[in-house]
Protein backbone atom coordinates (compact mmCIF):
# COMPACT_ATOMS: atom_id res chain seq x y z
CA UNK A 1 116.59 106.40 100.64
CA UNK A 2 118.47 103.17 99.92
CA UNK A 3 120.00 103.13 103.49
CA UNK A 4 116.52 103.95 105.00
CA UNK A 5 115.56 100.89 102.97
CA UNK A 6 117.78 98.83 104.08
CA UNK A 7 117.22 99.84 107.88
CA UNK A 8 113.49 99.29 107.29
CA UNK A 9 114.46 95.48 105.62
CA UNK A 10 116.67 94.60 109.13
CA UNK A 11 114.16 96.15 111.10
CA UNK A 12 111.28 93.68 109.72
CA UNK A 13 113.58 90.45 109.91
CA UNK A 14 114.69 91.51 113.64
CA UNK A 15 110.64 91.44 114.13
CA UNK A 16 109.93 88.40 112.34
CA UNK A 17 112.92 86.54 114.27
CA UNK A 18 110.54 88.14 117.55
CA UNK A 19 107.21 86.44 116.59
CA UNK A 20 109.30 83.35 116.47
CA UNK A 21 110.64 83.29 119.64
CA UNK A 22 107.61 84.33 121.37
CA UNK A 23 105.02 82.45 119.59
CA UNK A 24 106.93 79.55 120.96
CA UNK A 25 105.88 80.79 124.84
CA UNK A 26 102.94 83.36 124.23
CA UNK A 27 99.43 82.23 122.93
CA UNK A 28 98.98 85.75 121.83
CA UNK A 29 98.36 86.89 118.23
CA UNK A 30 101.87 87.39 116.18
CA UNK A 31 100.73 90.75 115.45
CA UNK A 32 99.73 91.38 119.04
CA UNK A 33 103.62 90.56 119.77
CA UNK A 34 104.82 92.93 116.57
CA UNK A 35 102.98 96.33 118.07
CA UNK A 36 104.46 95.34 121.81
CA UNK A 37 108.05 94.82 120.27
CA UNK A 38 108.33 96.78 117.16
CA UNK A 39 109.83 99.84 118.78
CA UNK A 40 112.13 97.98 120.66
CA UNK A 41 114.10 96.93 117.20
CA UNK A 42 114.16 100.92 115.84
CA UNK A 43 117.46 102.23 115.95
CA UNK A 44 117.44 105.59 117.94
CA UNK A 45 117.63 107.60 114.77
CA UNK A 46 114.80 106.30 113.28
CA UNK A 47 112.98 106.27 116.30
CA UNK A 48 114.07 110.38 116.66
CA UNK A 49 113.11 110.83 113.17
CA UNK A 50 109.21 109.76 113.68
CA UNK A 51 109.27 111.68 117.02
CA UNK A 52 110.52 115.01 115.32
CA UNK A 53 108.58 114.65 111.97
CA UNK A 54 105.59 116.52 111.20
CA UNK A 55 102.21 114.12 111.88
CA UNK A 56 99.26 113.61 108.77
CA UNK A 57 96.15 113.00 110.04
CA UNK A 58 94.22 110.82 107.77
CA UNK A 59 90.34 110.50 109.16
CA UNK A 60 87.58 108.39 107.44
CA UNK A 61 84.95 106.42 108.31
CA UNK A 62 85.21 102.84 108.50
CA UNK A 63 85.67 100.33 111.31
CA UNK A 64 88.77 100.55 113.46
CA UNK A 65 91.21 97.87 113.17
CA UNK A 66 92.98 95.73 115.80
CA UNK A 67 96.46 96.21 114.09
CA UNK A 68 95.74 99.81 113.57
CA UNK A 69 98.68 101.12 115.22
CA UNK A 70 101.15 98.70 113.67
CA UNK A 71 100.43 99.60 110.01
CA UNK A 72 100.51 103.41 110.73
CA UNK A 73 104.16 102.37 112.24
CA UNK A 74 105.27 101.06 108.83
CA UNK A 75 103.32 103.70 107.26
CA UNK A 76 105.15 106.57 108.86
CA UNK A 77 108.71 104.48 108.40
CA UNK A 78 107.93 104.46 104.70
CA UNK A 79 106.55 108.03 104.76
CA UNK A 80 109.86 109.09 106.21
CA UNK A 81 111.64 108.51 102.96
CA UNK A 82 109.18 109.97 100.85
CA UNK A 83 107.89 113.08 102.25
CA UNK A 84 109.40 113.64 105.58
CA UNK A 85 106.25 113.17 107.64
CA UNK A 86 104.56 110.27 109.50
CA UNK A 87 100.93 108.85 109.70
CA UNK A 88 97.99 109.00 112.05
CA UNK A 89 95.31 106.99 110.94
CA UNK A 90 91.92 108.16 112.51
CA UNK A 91 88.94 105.97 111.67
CA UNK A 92 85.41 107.25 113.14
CA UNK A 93 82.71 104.59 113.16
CA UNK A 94 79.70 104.54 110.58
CA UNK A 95 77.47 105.11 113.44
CA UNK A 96 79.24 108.23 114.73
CA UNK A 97 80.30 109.46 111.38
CA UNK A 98 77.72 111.90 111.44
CA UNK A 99 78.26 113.82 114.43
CA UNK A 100 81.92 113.32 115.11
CA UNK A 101 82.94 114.72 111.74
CA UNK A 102 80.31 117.78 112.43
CA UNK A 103 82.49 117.78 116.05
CA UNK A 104 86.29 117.68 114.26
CA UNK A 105 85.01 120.52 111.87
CA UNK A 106 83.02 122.98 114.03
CA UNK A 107 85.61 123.01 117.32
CA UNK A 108 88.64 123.83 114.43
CA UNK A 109 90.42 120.44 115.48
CA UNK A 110 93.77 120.23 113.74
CA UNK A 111 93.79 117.31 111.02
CA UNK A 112 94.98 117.01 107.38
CA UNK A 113 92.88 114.92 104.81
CA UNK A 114 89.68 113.38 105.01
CA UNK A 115 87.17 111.52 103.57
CA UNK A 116 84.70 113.82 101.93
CA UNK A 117 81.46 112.75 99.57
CA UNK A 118 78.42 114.22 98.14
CA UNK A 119 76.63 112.18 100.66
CA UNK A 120 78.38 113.18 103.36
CA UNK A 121 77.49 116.78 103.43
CA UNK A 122 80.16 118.07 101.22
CA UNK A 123 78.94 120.57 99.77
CA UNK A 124 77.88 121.93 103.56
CA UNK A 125 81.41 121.57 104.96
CA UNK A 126 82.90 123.07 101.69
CA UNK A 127 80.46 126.39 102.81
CA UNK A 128 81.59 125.53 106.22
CA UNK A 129 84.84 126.58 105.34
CA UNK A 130 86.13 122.78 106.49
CA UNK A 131 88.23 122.00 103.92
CA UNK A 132 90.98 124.46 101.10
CA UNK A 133 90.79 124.41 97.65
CA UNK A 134 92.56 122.53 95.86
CA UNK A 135 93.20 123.74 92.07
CA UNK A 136 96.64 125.21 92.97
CA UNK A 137 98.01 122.37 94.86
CA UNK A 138 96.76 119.73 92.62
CA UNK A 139 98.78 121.54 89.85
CA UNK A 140 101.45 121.70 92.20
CA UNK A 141 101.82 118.25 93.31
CA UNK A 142 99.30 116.30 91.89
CA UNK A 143 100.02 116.27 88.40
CA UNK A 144 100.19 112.47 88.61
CA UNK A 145 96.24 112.65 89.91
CA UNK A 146 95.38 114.89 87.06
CA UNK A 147 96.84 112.24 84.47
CA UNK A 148 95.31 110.09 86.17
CA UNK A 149 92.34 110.79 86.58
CA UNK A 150 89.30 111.37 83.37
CA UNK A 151 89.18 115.38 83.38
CA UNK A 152 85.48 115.33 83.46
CA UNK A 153 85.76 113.35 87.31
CA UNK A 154 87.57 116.24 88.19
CA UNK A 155 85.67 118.68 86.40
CA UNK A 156 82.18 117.68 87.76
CA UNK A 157 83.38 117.18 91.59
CA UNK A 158 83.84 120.81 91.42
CA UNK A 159 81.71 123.79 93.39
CA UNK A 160 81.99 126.57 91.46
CA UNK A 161 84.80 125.36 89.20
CA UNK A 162 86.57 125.01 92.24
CA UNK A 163 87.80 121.32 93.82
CA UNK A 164 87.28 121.21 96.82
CA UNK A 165 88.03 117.40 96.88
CA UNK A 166 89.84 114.82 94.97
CA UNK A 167 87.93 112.03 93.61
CA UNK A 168 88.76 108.38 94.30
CA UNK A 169 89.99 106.40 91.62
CA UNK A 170 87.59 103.53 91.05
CA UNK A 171 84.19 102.76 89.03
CA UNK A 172 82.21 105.58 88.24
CA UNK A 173 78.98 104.19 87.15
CA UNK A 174 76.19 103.60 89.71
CA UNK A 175 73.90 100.97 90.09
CA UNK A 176 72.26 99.28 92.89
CA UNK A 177 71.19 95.55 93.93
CA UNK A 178 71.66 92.95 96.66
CA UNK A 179 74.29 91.15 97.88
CA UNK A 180 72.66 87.79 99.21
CA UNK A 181 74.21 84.13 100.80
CA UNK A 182 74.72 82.24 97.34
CA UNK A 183 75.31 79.08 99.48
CA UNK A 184 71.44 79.32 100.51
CA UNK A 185 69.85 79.77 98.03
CA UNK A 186 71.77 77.02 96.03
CA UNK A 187 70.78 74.91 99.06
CA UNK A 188 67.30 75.95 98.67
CA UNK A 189 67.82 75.78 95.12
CA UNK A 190 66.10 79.78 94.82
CA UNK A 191 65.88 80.87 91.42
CA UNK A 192 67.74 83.92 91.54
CA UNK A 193 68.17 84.86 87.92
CA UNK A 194 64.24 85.52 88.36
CA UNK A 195 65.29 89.05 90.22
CA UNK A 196 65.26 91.85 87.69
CA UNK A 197 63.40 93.85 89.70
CA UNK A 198 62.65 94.99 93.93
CA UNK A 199 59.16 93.17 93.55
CA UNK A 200 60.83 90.17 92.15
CA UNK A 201 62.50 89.58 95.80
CA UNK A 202 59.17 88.51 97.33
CA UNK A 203 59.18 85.10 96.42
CA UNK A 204 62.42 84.89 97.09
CA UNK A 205 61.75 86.35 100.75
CA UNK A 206 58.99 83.64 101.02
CA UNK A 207 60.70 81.05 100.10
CA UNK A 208 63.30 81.80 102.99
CA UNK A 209 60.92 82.73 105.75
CA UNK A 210 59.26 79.91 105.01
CA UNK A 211 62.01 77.17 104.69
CA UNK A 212 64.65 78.77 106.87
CA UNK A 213 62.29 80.92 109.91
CA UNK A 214 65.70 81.54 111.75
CA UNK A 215 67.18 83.40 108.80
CA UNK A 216 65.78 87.08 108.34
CA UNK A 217 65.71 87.85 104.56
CA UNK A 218 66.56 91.42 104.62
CA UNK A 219 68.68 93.23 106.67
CA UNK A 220 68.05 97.33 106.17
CA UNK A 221 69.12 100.20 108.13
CA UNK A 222 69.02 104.08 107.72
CA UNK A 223 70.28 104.89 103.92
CA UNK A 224 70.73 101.32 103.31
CA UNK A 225 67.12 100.24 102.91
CA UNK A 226 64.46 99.85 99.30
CA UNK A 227 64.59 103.47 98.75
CA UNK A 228 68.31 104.58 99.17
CA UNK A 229 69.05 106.51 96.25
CA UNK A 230 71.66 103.93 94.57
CA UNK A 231 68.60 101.26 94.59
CA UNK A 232 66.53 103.92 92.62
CA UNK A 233 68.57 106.43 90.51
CA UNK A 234 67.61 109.00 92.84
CA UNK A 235 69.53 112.16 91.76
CA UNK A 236 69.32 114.80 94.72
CA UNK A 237 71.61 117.38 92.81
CA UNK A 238 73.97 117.96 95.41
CA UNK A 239 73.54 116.70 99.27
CA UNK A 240 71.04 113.73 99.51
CA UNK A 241 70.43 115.66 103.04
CA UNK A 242 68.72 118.69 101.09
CA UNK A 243 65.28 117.88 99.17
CA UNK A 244 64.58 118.38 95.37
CA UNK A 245 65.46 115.01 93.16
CA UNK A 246 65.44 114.32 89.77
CA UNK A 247 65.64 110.64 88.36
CA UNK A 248 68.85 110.03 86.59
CA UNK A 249 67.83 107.23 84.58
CA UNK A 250 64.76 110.22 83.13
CA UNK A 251 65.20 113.27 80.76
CA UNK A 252 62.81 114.97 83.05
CA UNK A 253 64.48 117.88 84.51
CA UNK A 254 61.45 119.06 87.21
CA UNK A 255 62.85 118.70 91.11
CA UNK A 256 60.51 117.20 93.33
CA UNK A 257 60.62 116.16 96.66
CA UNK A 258 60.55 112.28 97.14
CA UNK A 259 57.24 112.20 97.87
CA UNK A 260 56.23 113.19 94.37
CA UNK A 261 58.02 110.60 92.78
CA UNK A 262 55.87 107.57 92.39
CA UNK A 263 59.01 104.74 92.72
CA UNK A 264 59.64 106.06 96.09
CA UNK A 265 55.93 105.69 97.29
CA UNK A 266 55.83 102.58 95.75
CA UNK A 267 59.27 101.20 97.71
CA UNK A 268 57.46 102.81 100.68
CA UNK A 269 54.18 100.95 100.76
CA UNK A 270 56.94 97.28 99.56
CA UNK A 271 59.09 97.58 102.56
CA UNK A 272 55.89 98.39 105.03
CA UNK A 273 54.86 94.76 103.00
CA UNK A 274 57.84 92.98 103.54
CA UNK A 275 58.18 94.06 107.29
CA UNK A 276 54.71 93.18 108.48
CA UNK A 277 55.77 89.36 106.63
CA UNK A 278 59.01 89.15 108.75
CA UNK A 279 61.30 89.52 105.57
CA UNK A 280 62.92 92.80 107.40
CA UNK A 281 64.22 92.92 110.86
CA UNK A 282 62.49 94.01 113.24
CA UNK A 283 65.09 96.89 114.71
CA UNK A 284 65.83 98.22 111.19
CA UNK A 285 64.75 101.98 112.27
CA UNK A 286 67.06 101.89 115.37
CA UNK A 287 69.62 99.51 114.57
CA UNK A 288 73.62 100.88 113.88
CA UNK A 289 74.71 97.62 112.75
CA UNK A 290 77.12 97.62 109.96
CA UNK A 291 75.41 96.05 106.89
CA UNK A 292 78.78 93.32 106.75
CA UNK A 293 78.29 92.43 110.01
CA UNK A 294 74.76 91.46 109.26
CA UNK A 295 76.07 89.44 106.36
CA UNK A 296 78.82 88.44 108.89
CA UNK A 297 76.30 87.09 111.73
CA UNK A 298 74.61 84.25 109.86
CA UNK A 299 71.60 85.78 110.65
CA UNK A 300 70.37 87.38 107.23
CA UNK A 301 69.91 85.84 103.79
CA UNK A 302 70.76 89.68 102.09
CA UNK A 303 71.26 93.39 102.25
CA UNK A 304 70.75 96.24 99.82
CA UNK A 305 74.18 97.35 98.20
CA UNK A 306 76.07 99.78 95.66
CA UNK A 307 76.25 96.98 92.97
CA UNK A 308 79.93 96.66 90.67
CA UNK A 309 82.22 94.13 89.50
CA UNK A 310 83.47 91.82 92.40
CA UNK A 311 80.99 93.68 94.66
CA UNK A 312 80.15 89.82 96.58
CA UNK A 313 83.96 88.74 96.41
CA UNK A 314 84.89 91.66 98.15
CA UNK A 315 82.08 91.53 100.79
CA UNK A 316 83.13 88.23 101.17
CA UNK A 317 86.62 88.22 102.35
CA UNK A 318 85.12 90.99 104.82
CA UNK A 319 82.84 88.69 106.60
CA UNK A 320 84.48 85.43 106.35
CA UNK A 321 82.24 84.36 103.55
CA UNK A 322 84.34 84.10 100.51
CA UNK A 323 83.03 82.26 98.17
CA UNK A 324 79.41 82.46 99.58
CA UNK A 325 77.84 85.41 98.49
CA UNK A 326 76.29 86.45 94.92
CA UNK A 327 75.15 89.70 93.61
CA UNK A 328 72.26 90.92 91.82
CA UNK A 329 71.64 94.22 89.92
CA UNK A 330 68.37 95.81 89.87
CA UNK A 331 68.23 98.97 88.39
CA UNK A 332 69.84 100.89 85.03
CA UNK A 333 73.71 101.81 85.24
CA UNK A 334 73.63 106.08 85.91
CA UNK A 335 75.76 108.24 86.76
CA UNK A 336 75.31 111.54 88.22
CA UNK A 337 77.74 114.51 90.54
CA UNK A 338 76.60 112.46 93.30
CA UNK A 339 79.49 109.46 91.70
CA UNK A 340 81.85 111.67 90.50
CA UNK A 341 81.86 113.76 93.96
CA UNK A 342 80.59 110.16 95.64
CA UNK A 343 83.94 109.31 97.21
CA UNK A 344 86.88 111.90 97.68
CA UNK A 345 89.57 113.22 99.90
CA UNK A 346 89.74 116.64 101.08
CA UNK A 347 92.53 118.57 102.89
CA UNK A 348 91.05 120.10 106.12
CA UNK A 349 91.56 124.50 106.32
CA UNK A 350 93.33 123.39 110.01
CA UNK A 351 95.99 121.05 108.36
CA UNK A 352 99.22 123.25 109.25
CA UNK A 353 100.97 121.49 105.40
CA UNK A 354 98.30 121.47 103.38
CA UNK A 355 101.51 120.89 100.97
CA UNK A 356 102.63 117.41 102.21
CA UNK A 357 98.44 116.49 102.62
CA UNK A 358 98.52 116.66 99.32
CA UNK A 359 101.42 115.22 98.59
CA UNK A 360 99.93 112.42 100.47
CA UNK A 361 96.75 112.51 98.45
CA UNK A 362 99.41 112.43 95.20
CA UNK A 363 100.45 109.00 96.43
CA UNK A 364 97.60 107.28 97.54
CA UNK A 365 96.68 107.44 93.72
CA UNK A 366 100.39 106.24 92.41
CA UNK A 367 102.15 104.58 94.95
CA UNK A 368 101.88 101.02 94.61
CA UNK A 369 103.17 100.10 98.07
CA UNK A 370 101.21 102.71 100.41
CA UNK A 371 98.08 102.71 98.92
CA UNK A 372 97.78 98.85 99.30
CA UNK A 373 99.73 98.91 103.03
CA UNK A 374 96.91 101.30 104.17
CA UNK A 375 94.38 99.13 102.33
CA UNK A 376 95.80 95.46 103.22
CA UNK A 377 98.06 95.54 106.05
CA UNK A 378 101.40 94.38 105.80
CA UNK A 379 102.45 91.26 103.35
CA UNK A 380 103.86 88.34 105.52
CA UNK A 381 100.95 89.35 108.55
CA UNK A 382 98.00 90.49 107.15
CA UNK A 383 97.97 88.62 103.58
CA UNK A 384 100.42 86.42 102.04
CA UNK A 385 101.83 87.38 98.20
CA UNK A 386 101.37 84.79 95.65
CA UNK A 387 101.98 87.05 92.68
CA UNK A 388 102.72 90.86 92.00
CA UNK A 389 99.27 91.92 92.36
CA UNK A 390 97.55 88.56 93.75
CA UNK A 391 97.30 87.99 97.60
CA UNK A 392 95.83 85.68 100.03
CA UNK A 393 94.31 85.84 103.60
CA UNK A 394 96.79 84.65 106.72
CA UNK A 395 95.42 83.99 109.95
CA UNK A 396 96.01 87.72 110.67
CA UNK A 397 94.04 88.88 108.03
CA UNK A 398 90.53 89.67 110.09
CA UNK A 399 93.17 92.03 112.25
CA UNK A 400 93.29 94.51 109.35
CA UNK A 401 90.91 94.53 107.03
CA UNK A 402 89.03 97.79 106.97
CA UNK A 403 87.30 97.63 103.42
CA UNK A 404 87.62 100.83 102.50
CA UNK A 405 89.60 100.26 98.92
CA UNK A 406 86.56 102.79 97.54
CA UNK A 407 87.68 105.60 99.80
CA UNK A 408 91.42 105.90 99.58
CA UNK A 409 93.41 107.05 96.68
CA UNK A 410 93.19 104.89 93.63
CA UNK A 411 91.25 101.49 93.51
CA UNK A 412 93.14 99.92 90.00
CA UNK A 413 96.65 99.87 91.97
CA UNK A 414 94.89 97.68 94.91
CA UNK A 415 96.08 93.91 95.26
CA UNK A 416 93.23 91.46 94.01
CA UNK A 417 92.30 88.25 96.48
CA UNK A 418 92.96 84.86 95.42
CA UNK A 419 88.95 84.11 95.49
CA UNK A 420 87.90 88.07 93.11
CA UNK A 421 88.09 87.85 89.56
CA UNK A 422 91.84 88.19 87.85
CA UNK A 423 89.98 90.86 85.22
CA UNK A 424 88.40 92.58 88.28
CA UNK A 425 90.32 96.05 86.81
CA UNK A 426 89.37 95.44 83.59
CA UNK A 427 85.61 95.10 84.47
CA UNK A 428 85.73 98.09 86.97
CA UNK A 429 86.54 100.27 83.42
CA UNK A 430 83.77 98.73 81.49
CA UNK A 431 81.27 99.31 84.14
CA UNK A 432 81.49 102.39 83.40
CA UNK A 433 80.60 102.50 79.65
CA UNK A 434 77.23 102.66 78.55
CA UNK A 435 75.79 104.05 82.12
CA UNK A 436 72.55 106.77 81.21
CA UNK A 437 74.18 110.05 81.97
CA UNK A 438 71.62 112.24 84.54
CA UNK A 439 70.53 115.36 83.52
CA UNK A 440 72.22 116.91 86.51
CA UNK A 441 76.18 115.97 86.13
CA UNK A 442 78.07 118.39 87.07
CA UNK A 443 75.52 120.53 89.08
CA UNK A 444 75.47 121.01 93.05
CA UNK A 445 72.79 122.77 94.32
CA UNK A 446 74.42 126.41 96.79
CA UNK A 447 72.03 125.99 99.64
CA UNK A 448 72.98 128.60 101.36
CA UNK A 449 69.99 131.01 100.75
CA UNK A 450 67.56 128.33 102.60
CA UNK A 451 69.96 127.49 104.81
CA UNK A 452 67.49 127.73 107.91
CA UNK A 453 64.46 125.77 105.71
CA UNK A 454 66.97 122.97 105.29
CA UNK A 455 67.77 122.52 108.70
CA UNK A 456 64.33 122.58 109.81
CA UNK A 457 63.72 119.75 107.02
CA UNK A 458 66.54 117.83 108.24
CA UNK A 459 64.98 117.73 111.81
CA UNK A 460 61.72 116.37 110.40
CA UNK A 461 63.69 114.26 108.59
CA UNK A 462 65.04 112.45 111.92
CA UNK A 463 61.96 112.04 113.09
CA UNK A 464 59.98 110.51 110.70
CA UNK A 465 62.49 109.13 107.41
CA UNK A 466 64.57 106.11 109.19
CA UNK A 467 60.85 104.52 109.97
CA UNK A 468 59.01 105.56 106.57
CA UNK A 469 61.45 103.42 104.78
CA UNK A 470 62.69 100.81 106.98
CA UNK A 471 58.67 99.97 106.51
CA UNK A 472 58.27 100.06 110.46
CA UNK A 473 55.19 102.48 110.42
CA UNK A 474 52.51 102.22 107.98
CA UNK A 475 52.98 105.02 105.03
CA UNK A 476 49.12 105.38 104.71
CA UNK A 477 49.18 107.15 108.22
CA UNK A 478 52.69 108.37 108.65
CA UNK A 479 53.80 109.79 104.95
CA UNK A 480 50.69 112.49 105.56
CA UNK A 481 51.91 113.73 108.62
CA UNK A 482 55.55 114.23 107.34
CA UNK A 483 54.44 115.84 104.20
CA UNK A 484 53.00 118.25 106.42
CA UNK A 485 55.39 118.87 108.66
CA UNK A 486 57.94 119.19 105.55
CA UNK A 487 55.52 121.50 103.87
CA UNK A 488 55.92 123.49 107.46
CA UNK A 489 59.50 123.51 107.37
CA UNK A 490 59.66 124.85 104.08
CA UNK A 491 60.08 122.44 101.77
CA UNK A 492 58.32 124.13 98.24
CA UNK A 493 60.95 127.17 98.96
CA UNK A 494 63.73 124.66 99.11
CA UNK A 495 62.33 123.06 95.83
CA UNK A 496 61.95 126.17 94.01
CA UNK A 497 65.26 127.82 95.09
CA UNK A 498 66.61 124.21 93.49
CA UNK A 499 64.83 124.75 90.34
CA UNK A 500 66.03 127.97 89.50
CA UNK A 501 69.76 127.26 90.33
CA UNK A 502 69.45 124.11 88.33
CA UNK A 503 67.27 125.54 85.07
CA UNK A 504 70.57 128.64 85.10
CA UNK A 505 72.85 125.86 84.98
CA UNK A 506 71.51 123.36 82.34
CA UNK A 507 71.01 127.08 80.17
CA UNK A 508 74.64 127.99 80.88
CA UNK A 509 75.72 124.71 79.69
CA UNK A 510 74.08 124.39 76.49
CA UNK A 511 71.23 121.24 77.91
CA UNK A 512 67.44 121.21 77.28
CA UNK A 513 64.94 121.78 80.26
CA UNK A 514 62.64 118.68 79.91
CA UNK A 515 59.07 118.97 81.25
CA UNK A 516 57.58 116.05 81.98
């Protein structure tokens, strides 16, 4: 290991010595140069060592990066000495997640872990077959996860007492908000310690369509819009894609569909409000944009957001706008199955070691120097070190920065910016305390008995959801018509089959059925 070190050490100063000299006669980013030459400064066993070694695939979803390829070179270098095996990094767009996961999984393509989450259709692909248990190799080699890790994470991301995925590392508590331009509304001088509530944003709105007419208050797109379920303690009991809800910040434990639930009728009728005055945009039931590019564009004043500590900070050294964002929570802290199972990794039933995939998984969560390469880049390019766990944007840094801390591994090893909060960590932990627990933790509705009901929901869905709650149609004459059309796909046998899954599970475990 120490010589593979110190090959790795010459192999970086022969490429640093590179960007020199051609920096001095290219124009061309220094990281541009590194990918082009970094092969070139190998030494053939090295280079014959990543050929010959066994390739993890690593998919999640995300935005690909421009220096992509270099970190998965240093990646696979420093996976050499640890488990014999190098890295491919596949990243499938937000807008594509969808149906290019649904495209890896059904043709049986050959990858090793990926990004798994209750709203993702876990629970589906688990029944799928997709992805291996995992009991036996997290004993195996993950016994730094399971020390790790609070045994009741672990214990409620399970189907069936079964893991079928291994939770991320991070905050567990949910709550939901907006992330908005601080710099405006100190310019406008907007109260914004008046928002306590969704209704409270209207003045706010106002104030911006009326003083600022090129900036659009609200950006919203599907499942990031007034009704997502972070933004109203929604608690779906499994996959948000199958109906039947409960509200986690309620002792009720009666499933409904959404349209029985008076908050989301009322969100309905606020964002058909806030559309027809201009405060949404326009395309927000078509539109794939990334909700940090919107921030990113100068365009909008705010977006709907998972709300925790540093939530803004972290937003802002995504869009360039560090130091020019705020946060604001709206609801009650909950949490629910849908945050312990809300971001995990799973090893696909096609990886050919589900061993080292684990393994892999194992170090994400420990390993100080991986987890934050994969997150960060590489020190000296993407971000400059000013202390052990404190680091600063380069020029470089917009060339790697995918943002997906949340997804990968183990969020309180992660490198803080210069511009987040040095207690960051320490705030993540006490997010968590005092969050109402949901009725439902622990319990994932099997929805394999109304399998065909569900997909006949889910088409329905498509057609009518993305406008109901972007608030381009008007609910009075649309929310009807999809009732119906739900109540034709089978909805009530969906609702009930919930019910009675859910009422055997709070009696196995000892909880009350509430009645409303």
């Amino acid at each position: 290991m120490m010589v593979r070190t110190i090959q790795r050490f010459l192999c970086w100063v022969s490429v640093l010595l590179l960007i020199f000299l051609s920096a001095a006669c290219t124009n061309r980013e220094p990281s541009q140069i590194v990918v082009e030459r970094y092969e070139s400064v190998l030494d053939d066993g090295a280079q014959r060592d990543l050929k010959d070694a066994y390739t993890l695939k690593l998919v999640y979803i995300g935005t690909p990066q421009l220096d992509e390829q270099l970190v998965e070179r240093e990646a696979s270098q420093y996976l050499m000495e640890k488990l014999n095996a190098k890295l491919d990094i596949i990243v499938l767009d937000w807008g594509s997640w969808d149906n290019r996961q649904n495209i890896m999984i059904a043709s049986r393509e050959e990858f090793d872990v990926i990004f798994t989450s209750q709203w993702s259709r876990h629970s589906v692909n688990v029944s799928k077959g997709a992805f291996i248990p995992l009991n036996d190799l997290l004993e195996q080699y993950g016994q730094d996860i399971i020390a790790s890790l609070d045994p009741i994470i672990l214990q409620s991301a399970q189907l069936d007492g079964i893991n079928y995925g291994i939770p991320t590392n991070k905050e567990f508590a949910a709550q939901g908000g907006i992330v908005y331009r601080k710099d405006i509304a100190e310019q406008l001088k907007l109260n914004m310690n008046s928002v306590q509530t969704i209704m409270d944003l209207e003045p706010i709105y106002a104030a911006i369509k009326r003083e600022m007419p090129q900036i659009t208050p609200l950006f919203v797109k599907h499942g990031e819009n007034l009704n997502s379920h972070y933004m109203n303690n929604y608690d779906a009991l499994g996959d948000t894609s199958i109906p039947g809800y409960i509200l986690k910040d309620d002792t009720s434990t009666v499933v409904k569909p959404l349209y029985e639930i008076q908050r989301y009728i009322d969100n309905l009728y606020l964002a058909r409000s806030f559309y027809l005055k201009g405060y949404i945009n326009m395309d927000a039931a078509t539109t794939q944009m990334m909700v940090s590019d919107a921030l990113a564009s100068n365009e909008y004043f705010s977006i709907v957001s998972p709300i925790k500590p540093g939530k803004a900070e972290e937003l802002g050294v995504q869009t360039g706008l560090a130091g020019k964002l705020g946060q604001i929570a709206i609801n009650q802290k909950s949490l629910a199955t849908s945050e312990t199972t809300g971001s995990m990794l799973a090893i696909s039933s096609t990886s050919r070691h589900p061993e080292l995939a684990m393994q892999l998984i194992n170090l994400l969560h420990t390993d100080i120097y991986l987890n934050n390469l994969l997150n960060f880049g590489i020190e000296g390019i993407h971000y400059e070190k000013l202390s052990d766990n404190v680091i600063t944007m380069t020029e470089a840094t917009s060339r790697y920065s995918p943002g997906v801390n949340w997804m990968l591994g183990n969020q309180y090893i992660n490198y803080l910016w210069d511009s987040e909060d040095p207690m960051k960590w320490e705030q993540f932990k006490a997010f968590s305390e005092g969050a109402v627990i949901s009725p439902g933790l622990g319990f994932v509705f099997d929805g394999e008995e109304v399998k065909s009901e569900v997909a006949a929901v889910v088409n329905v869905d498509k057609q009518y959801l993305i406008a109901l709650e972007s608030g381009s149609v008007d609910p009075e004459v649309v929310l009807p018509e999809y009732m119906k059309k739900l109540q034709i796909a089978g909805i009530d046998k969906i609702i009930q089959a919930k019910q009675k899954q859910f009422n055997a599970f709070l009696i196995k475990n000892g909880r009350e059925l509430h009645t409303e």
